[in-house]
Protein backbone atom coordinates (compact mmCIF):
# COMPACT_ATOMS: atom_id res chain seq x y z
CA UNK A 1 5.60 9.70 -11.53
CA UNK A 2 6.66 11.89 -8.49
CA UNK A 3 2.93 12.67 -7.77
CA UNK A 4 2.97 8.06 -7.20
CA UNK A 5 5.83 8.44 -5.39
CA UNK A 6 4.59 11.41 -2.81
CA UNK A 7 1.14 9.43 -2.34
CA UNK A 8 2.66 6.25 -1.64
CA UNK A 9 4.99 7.68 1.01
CA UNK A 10 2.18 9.18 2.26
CA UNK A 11 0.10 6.20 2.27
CA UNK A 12 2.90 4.36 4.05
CA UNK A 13 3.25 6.42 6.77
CA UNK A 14 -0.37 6.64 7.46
CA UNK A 15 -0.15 2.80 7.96
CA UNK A 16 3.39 2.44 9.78
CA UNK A 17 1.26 4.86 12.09
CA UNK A 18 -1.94 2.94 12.41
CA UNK A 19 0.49 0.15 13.35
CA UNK A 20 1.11 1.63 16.72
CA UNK A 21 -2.62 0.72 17.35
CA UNK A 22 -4.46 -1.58 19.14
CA UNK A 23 -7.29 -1.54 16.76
CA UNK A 24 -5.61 -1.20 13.64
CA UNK A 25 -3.58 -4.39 14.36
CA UNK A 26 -6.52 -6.66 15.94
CA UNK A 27 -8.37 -6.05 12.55
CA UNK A 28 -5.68 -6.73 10.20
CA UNK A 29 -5.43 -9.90 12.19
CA UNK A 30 -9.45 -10.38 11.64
CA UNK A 31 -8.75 -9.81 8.51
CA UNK A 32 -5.89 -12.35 8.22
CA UNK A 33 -7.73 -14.80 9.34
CA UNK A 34 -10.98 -14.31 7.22
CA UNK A 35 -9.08 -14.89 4.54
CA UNK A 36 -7.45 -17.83 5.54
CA UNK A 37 -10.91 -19.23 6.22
CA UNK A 38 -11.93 -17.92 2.76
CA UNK A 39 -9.12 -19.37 1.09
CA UNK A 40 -8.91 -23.18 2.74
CA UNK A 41 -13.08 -23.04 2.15
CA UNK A 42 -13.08 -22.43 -1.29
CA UNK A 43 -9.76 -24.65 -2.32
CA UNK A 44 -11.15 -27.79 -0.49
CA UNK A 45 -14.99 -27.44 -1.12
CA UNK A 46 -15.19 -26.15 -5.04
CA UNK A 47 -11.77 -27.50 -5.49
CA UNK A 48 -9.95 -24.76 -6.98
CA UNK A 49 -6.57 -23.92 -6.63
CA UNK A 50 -4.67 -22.09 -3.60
CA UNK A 51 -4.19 -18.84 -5.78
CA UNK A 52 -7.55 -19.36 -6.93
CA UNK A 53 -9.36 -19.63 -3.67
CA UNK A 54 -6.99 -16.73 -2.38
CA UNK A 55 -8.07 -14.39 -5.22
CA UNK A 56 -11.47 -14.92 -4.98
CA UNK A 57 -11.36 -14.27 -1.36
CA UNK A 58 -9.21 -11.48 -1.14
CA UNK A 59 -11.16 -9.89 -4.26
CA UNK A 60 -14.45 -10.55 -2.78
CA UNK A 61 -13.83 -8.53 0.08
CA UNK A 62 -12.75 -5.32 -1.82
CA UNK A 63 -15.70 -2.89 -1.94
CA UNK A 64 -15.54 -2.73 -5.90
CA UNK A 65 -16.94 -4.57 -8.70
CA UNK A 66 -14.04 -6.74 -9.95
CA UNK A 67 -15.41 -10.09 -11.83
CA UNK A 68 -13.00 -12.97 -11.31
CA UNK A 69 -14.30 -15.34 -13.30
CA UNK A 70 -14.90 -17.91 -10.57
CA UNK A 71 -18.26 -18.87 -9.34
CA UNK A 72 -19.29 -21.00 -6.25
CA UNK A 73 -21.17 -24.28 -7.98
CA UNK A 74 -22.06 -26.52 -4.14
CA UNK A 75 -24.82 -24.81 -2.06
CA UNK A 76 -22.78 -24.52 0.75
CA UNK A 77 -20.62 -22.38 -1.17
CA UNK A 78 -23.37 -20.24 -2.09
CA UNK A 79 -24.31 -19.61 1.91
CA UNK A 80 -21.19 -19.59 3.10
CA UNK A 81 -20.22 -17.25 0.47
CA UNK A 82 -23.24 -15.16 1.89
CA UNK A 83 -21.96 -15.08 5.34
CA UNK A 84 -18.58 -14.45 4.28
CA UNK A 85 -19.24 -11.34 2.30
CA UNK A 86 -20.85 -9.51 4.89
CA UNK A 87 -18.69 -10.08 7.77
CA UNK A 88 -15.75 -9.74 5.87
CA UNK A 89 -16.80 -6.16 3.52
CA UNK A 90 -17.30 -4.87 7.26
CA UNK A 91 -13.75 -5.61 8.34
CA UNK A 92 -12.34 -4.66 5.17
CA UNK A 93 -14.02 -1.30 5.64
CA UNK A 94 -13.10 0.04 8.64
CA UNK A 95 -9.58 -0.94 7.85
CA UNK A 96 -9.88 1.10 4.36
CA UNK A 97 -11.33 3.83 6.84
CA UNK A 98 -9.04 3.97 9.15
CA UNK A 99 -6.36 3.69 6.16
CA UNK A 100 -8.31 6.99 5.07
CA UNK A 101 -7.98 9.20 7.99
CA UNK A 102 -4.48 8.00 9.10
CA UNK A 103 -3.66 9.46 5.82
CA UNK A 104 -5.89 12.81 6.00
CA UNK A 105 -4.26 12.99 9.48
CA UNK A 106 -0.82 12.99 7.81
CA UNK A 107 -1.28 15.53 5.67
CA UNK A 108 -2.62 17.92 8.31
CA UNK A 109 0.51 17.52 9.91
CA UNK A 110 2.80 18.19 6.73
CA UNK A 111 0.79 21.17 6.29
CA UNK A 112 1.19 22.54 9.83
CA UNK A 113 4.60 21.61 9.57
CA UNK A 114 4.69 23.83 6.43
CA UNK A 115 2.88 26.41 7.89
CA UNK A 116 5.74 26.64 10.93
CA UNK A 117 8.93 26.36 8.58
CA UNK A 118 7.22 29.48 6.93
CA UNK A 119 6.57 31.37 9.68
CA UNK A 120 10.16 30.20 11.41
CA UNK A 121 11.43 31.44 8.30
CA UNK A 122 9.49 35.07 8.29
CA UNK A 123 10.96 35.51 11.48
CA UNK A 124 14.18 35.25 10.60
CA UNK A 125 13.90 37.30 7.80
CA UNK A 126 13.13 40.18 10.22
């Protein structure tokens, strides 16, 4: 359980950190507003519900293979499903990439910061 806790802070700070940028924060807002699109498209064209339409869009986009049980019927939904998929798996991936050295970048910096309490510490000592 302390080995969830450690990664989580760690994962956390990584992101609080990526907030500071420029880049970080347009795409989240990209992001944001693919789902939206996502969402609103799928509730009003195949009718589903909000939390349906949210799911499916917000599931779509993760780079696994999760099977939600909903499937576009209308050809448009088909194409703009299509379109959809590929613009948004982009953003969703250099977010998740970014994500992934903010937090590689983290831990460098706990380890150097390791490294120099030992040290201060050896010093000290003699």
């Amino acid at each position: 359980m302390i080995s969830f806790f450690l990664t989580l802070k760690r994962l956390l700070s990584a992101v609080f950190r990526l907030m500071k940028e420029r880049v970080f924060k347009s795409l989240l807002a990209t992001l944001a507003i693919i789902l939206l699109s996502g969402t609103l498209f799928y509730s009003r064209i195949e009718g589903w519900s909000f939390l349906d339409a949210f799911y499916y869009a917000f599931v779509s986009l993760i780079p696994t293979s999760v099977t939600t049980g909903l499937i576009p019927e209308a050809t448009i939904s088909k194409w703009f499903t299509m379109i959809y998929l590929v613009v948004g798996v982009g953003v969703m991936l250099m977010i998740i990439v970014m994500i992934g050295f903010a937090v590689v970048k983290f831990e460098i910096s706990e380890e150097k910061r390791a490294e120099l309490k030992e040290s201060n510490r050896a010093r000290k000592k003699d």
